[in-house]
PDB file of N, CA and C in Angstrom:
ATOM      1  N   UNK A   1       1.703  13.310   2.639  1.00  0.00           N
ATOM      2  CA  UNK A   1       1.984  11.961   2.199  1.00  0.00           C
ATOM      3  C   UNK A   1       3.480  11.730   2.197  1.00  0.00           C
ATOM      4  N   UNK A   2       3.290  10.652   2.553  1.00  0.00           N
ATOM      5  CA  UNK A   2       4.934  10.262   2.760  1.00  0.00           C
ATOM      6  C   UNK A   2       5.646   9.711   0.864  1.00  0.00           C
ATOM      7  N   UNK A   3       6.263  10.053   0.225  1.00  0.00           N
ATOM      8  CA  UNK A   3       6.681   9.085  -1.391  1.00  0.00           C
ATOM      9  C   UNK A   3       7.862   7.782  -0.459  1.00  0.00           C
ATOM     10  N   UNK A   4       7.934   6.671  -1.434  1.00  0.00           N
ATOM     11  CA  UNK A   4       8.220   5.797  -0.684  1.00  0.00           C
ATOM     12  C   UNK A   4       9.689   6.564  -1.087  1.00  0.00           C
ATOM     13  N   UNK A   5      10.904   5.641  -0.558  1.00  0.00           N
ATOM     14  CA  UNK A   5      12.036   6.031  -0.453  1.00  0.00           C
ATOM     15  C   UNK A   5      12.608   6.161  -2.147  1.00  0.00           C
ATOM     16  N   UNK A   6      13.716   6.892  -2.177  1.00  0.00           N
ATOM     17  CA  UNK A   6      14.060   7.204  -3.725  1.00  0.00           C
ATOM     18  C   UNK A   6      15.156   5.952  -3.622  1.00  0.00           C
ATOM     19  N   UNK A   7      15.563   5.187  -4.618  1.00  0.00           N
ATOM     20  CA  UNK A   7      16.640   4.364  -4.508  1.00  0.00           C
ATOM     21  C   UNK A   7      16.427   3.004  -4.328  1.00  0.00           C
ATOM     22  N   UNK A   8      16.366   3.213  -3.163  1.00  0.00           N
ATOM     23  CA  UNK A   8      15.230   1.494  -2.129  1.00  0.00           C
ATOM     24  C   UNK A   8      14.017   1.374  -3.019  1.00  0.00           C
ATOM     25  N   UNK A   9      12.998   2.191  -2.985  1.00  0.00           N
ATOM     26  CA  UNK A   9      11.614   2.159  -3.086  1.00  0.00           C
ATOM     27  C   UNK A   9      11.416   2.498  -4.795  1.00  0.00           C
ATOM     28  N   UNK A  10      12.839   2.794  -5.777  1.00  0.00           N
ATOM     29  CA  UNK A  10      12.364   3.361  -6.650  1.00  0.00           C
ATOM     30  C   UNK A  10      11.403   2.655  -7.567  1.00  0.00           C
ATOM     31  N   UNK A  11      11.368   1.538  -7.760  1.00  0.00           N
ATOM     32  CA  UNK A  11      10.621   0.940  -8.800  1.00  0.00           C
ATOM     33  C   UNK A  11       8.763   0.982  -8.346  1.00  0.00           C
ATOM     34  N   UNK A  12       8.281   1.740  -6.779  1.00  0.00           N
ATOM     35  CA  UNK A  12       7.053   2.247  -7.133  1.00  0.00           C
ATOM     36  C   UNK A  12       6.838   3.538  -7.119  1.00  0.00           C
ATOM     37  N   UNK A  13       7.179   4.049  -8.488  1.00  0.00           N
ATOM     38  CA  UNK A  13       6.637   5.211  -8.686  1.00  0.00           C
ATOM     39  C   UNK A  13       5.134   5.402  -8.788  1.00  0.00           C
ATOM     40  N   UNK A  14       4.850   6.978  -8.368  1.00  0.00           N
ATOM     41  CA  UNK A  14       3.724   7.127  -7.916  1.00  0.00           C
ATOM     42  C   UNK A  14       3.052   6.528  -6.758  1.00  0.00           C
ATOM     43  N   UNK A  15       3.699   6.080  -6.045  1.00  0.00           N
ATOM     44  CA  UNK A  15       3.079   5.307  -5.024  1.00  0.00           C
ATOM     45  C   UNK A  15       3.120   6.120  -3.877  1.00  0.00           C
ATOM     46  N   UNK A  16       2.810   6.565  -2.987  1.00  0.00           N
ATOM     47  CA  UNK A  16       2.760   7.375  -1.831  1.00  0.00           C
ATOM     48  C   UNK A  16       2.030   6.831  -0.638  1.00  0.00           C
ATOM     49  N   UNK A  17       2.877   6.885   0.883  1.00  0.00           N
ATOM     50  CA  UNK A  17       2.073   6.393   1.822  1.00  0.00           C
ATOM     51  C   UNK A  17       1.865   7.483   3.095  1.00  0.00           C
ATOM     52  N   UNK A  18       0.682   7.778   3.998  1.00  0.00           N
ATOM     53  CA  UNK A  18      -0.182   8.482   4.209  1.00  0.00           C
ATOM     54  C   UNK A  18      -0.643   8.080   5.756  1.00  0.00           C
ATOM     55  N   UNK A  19      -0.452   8.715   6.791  1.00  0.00           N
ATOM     56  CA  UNK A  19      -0.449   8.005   7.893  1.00  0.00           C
ATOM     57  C   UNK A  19      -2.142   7.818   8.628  1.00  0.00           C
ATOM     58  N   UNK A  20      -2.464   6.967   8.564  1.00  0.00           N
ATOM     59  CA  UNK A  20      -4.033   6.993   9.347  1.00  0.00           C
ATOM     60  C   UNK A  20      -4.086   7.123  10.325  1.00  0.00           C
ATOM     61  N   UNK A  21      -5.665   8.091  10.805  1.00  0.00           N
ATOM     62  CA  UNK A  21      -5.910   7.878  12.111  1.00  0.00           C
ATOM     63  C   UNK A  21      -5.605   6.494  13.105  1.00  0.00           C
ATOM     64  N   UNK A  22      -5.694   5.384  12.616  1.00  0.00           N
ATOM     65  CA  UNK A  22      -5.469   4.114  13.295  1.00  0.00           C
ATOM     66  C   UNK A  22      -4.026   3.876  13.491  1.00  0.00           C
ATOM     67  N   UNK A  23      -3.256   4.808  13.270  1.00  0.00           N
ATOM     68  CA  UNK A  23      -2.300   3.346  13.023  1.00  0.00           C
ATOM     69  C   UNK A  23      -0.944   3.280  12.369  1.00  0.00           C
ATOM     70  N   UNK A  24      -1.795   2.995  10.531  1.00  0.00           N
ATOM     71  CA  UNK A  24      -1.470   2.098   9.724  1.00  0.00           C
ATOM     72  C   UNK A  24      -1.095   3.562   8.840  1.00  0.00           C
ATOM     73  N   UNK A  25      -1.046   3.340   7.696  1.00  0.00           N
ATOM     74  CA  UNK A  25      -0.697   3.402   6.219  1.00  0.00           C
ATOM     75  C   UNK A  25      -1.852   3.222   5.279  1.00  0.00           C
ATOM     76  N   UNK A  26      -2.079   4.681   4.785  1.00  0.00           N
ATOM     77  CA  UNK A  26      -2.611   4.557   3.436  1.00  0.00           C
ATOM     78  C   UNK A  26      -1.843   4.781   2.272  1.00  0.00           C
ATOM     79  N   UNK A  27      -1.956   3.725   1.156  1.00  0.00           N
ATOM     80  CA  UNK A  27      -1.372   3.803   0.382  1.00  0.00           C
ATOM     81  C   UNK A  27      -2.203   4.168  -1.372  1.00  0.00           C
ATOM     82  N   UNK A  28      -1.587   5.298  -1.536  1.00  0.00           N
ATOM     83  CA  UNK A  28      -1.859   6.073  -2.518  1.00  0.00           C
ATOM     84  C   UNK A  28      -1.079   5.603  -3.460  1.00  0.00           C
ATOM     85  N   UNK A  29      -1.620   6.185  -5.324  1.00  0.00           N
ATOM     86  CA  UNK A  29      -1.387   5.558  -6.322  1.00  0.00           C
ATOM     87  C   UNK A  29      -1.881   7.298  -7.072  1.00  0.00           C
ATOM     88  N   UNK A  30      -1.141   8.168  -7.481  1.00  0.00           N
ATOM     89  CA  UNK A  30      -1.379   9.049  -8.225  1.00  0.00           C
ATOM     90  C   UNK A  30      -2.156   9.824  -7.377  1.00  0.00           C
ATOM     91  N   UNK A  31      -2.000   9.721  -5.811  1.00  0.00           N
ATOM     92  CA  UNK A  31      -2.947  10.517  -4.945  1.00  0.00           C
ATOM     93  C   UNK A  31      -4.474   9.723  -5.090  1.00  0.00           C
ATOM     94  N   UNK A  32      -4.461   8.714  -5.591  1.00  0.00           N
ATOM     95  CA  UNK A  32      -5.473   8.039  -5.012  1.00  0.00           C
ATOM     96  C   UNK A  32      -5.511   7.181  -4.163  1.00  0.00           C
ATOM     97  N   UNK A  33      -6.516   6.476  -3.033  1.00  0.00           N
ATOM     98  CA  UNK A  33      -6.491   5.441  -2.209  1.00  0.00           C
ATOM     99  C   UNK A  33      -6.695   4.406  -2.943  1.00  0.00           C
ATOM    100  N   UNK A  34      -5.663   3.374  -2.428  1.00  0.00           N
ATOM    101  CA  UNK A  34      -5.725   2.083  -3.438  1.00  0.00           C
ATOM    102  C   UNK A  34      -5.732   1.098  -2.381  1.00  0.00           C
ATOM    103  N   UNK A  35      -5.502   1.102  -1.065  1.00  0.00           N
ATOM    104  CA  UNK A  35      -5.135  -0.050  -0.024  1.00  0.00           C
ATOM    105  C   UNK A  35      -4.946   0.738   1.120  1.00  0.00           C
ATOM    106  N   UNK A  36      -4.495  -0.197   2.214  1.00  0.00           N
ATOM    107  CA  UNK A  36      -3.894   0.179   3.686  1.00  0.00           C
ATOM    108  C   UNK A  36      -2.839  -0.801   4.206  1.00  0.00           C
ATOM    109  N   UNK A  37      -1.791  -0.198   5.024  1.00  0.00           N
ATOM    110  CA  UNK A  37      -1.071  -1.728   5.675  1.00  0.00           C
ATOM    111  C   UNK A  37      -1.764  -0.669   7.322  1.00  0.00           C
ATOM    112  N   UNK A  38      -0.580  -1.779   8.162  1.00  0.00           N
ATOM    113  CA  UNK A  38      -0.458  -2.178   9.489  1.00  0.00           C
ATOM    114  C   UNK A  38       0.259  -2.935   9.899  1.00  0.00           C
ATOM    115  N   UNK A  39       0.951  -2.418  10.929  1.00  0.00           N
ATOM    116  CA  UNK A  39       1.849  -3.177  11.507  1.00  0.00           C
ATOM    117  C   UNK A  39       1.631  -4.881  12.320  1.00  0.00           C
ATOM    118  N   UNK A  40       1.955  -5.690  11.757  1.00  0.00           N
ATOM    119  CA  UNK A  40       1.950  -7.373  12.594  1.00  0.00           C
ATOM    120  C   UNK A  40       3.013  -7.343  13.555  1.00  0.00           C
ATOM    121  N   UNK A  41       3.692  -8.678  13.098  1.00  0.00           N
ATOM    122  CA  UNK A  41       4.657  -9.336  14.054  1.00  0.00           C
ATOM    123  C   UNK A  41       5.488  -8.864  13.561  1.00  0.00           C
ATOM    124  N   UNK A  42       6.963  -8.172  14.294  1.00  0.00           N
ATOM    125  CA  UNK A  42       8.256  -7.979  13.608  1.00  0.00           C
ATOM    126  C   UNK A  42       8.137  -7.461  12.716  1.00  0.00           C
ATOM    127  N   UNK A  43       8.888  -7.305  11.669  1.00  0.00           N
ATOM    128  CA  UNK A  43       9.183  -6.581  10.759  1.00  0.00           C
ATOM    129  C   UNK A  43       7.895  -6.825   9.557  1.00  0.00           C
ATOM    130  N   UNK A  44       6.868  -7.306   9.951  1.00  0.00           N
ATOM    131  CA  UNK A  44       5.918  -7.425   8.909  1.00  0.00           C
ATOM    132  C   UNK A  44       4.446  -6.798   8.815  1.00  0.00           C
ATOM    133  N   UNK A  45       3.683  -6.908   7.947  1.00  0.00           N
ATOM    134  CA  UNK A  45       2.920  -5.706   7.756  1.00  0.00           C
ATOM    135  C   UNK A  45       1.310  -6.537   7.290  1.00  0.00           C
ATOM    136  N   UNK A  46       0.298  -6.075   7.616  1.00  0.00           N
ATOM    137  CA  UNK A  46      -0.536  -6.821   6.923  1.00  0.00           C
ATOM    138  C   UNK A  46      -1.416  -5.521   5.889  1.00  0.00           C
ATOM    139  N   UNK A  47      -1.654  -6.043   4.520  1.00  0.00           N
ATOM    140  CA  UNK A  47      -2.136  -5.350   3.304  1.00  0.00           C
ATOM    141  C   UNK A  47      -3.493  -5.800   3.432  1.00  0.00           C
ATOM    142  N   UNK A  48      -4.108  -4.856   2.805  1.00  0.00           N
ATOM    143  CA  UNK A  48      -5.276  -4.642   2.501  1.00  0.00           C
ATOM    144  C   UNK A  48      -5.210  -3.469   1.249  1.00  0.00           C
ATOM    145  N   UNK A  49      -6.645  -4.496  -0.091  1.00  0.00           N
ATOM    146  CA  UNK A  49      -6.639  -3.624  -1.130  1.00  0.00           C
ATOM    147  C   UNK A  49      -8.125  -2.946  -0.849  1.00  0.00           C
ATOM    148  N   UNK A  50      -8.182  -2.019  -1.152  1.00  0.00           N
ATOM    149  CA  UNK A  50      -9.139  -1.038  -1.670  1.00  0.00           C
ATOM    150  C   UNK A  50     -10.450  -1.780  -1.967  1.00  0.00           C
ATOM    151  N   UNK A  51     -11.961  -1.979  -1.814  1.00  0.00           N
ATOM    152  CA  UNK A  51     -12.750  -2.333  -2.136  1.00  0.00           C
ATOM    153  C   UNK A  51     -13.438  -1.369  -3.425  1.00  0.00           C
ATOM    154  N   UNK A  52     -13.848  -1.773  -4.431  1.00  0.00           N
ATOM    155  CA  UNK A  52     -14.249  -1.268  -5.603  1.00  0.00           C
ATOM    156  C   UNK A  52     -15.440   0.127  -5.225  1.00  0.00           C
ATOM    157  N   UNK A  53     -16.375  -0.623  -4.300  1.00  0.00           N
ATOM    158  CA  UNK A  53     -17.467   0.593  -4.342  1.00  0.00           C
ATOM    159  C   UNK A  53     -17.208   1.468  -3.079  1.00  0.00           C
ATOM    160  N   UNK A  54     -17.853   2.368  -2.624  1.00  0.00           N
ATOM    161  CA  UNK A  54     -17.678   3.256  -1.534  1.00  0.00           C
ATOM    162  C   UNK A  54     -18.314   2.219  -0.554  1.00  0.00           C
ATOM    163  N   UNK A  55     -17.256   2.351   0.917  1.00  0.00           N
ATOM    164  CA  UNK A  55     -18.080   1.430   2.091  1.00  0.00           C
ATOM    165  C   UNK A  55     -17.546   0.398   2.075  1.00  0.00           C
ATOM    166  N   UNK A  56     -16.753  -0.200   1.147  1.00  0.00           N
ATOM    167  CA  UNK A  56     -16.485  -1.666   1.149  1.00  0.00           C
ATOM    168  C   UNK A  56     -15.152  -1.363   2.106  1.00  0.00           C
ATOM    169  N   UNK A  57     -15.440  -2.713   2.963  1.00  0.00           N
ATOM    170  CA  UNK A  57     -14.044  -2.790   4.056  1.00  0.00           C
ATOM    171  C   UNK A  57     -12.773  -2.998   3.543  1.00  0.00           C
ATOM    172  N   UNK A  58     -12.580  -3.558   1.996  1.00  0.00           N
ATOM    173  CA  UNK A  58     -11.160  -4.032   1.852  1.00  0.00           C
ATOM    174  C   UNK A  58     -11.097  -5.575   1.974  1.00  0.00           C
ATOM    175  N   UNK A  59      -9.728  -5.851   1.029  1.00  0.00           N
ATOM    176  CA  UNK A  59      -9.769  -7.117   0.892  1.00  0.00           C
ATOM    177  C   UNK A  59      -8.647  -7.475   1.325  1.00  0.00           C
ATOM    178  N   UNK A  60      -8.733  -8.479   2.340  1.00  0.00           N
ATOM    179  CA  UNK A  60      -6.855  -8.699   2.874  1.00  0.00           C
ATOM    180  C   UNK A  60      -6.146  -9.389   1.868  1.00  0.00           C
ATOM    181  N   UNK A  61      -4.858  -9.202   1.776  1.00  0.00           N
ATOM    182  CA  UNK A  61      -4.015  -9.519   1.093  1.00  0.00           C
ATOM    183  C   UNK A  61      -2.848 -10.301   1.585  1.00  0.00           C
ATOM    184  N   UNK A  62      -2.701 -10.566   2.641  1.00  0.00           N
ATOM    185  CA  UNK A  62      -1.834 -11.281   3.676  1.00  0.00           C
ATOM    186  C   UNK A  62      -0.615 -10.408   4.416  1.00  0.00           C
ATOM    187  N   UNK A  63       0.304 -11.050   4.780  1.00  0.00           N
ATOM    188  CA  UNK A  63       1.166 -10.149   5.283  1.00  0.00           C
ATOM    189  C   UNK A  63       2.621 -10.849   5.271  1.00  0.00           C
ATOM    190  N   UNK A  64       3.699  -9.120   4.614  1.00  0.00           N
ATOM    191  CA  UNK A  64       4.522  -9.008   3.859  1.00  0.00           C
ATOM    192  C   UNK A  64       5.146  -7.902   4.906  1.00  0.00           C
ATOM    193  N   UNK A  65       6.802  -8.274   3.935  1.00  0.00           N
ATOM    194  CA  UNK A  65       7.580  -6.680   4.485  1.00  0.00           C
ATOM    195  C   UNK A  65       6.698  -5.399   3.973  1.00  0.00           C
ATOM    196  N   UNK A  66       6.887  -4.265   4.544  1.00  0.00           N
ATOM    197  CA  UNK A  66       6.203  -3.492   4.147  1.00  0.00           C
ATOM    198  C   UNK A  66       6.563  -3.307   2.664  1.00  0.00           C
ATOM    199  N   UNK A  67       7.454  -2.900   2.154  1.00  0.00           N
ATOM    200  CA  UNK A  67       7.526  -2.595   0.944  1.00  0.00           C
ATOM    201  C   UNK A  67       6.877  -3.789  -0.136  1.00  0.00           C
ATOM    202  N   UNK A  68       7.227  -4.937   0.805  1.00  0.00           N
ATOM    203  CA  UNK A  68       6.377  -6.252  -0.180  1.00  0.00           C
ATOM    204  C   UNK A  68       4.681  -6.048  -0.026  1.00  0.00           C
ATOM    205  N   UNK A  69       4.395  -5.675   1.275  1.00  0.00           N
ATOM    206  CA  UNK A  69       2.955  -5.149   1.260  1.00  0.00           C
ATOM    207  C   UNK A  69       2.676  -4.351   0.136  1.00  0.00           C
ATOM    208  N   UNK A  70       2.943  -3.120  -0.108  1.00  0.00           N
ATOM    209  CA  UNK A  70       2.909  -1.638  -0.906  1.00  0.00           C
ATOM    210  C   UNK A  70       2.848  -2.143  -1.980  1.00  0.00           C
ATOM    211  N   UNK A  71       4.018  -3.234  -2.880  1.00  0.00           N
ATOM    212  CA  UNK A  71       4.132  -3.622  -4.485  1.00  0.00           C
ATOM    213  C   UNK A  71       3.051  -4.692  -4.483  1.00  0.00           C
ATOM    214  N   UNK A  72       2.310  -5.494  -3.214  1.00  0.00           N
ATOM    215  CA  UNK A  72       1.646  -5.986  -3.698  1.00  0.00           C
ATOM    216  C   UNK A  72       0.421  -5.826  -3.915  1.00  0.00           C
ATOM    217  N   UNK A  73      -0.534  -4.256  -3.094  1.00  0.00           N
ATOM    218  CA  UNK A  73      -1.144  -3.572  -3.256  1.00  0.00           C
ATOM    219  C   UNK A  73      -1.387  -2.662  -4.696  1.00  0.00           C
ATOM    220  N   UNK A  74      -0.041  -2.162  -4.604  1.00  0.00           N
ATOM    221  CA  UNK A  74       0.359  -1.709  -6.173  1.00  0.00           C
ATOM    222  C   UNK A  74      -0.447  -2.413  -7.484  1.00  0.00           C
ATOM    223  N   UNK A  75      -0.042  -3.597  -7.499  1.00  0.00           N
ATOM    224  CA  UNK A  75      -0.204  -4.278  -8.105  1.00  0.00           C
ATOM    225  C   UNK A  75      -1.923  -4.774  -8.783  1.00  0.00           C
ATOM    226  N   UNK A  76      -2.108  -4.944  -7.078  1.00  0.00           N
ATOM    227  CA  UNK A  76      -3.841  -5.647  -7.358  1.00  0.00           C
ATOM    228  C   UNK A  76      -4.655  -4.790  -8.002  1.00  0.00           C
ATOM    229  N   UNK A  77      -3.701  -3.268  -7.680  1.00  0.00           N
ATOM    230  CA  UNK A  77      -5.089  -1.926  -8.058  1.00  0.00           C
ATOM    231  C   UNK A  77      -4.764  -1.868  -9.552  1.00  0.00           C
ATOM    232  N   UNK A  78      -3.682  -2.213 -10.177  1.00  0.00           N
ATOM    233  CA  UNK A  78      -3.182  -2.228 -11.766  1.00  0.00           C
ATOM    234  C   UNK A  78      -2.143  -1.466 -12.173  1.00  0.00           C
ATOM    235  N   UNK A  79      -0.867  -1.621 -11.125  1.00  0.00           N
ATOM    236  CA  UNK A  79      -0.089  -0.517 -11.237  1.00  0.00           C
ATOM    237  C   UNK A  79       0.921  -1.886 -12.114  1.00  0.00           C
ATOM    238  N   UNK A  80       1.878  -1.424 -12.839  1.00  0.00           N
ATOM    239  CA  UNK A  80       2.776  -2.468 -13.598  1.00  0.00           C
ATOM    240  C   UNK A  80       3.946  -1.895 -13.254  1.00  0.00           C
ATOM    241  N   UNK A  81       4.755  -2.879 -13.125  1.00  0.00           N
ATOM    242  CA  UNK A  81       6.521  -2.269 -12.579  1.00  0.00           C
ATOM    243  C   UNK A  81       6.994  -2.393 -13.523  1.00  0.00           C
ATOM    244  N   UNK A  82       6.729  -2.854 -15.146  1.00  0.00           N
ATOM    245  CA  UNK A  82       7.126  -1.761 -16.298  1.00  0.00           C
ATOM    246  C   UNK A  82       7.023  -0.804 -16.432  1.00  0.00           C
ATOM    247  N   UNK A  83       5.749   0.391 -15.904  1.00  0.00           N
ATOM    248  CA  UNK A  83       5.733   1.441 -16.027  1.00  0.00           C
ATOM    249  C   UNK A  83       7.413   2.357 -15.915  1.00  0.00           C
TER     250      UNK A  83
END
């Protein structure tokens, strides 16, 4: 797993990203799967969160810089940037 960058990326701790067979980016949360990106147009990324039960495809989330992808993934699964 990749941890996002120290400095740049610090405010998601615990967050870790994970390269897929496809592609894209899995994005981990305490070593769990919480979402996926992928690369769009230019510098942008399209998110997807985690579906609740096993099998579920995921829910798009639109598309962001990556790091805006990641916090907003972060987020949907219940991560708080108070932590």
């Amino acid at each position: 797993m990749i941890p996002m960058q120290p400095g740049r990326d610090a405010f998601l701790r615990g967050i870790q990203l994970a390269r897929t067979p496809l592609g894209g980016y899995g994005v981990y949360w305490n070593g769990t799967l919480i979402g996926w990106i992928h690369a769009s147009i230019g510098n942008k990324w399209n998110g997807y969160v985690r579906g609740r039960n096993p099998g579920d495809t995921g829910r798009p989330i639109g598309r962001f810089t990556q790091q805006e992808a990641v916090r907003r993934i972060a987020l949907a699964a219940g991560w708080s940037e108070a932590d």
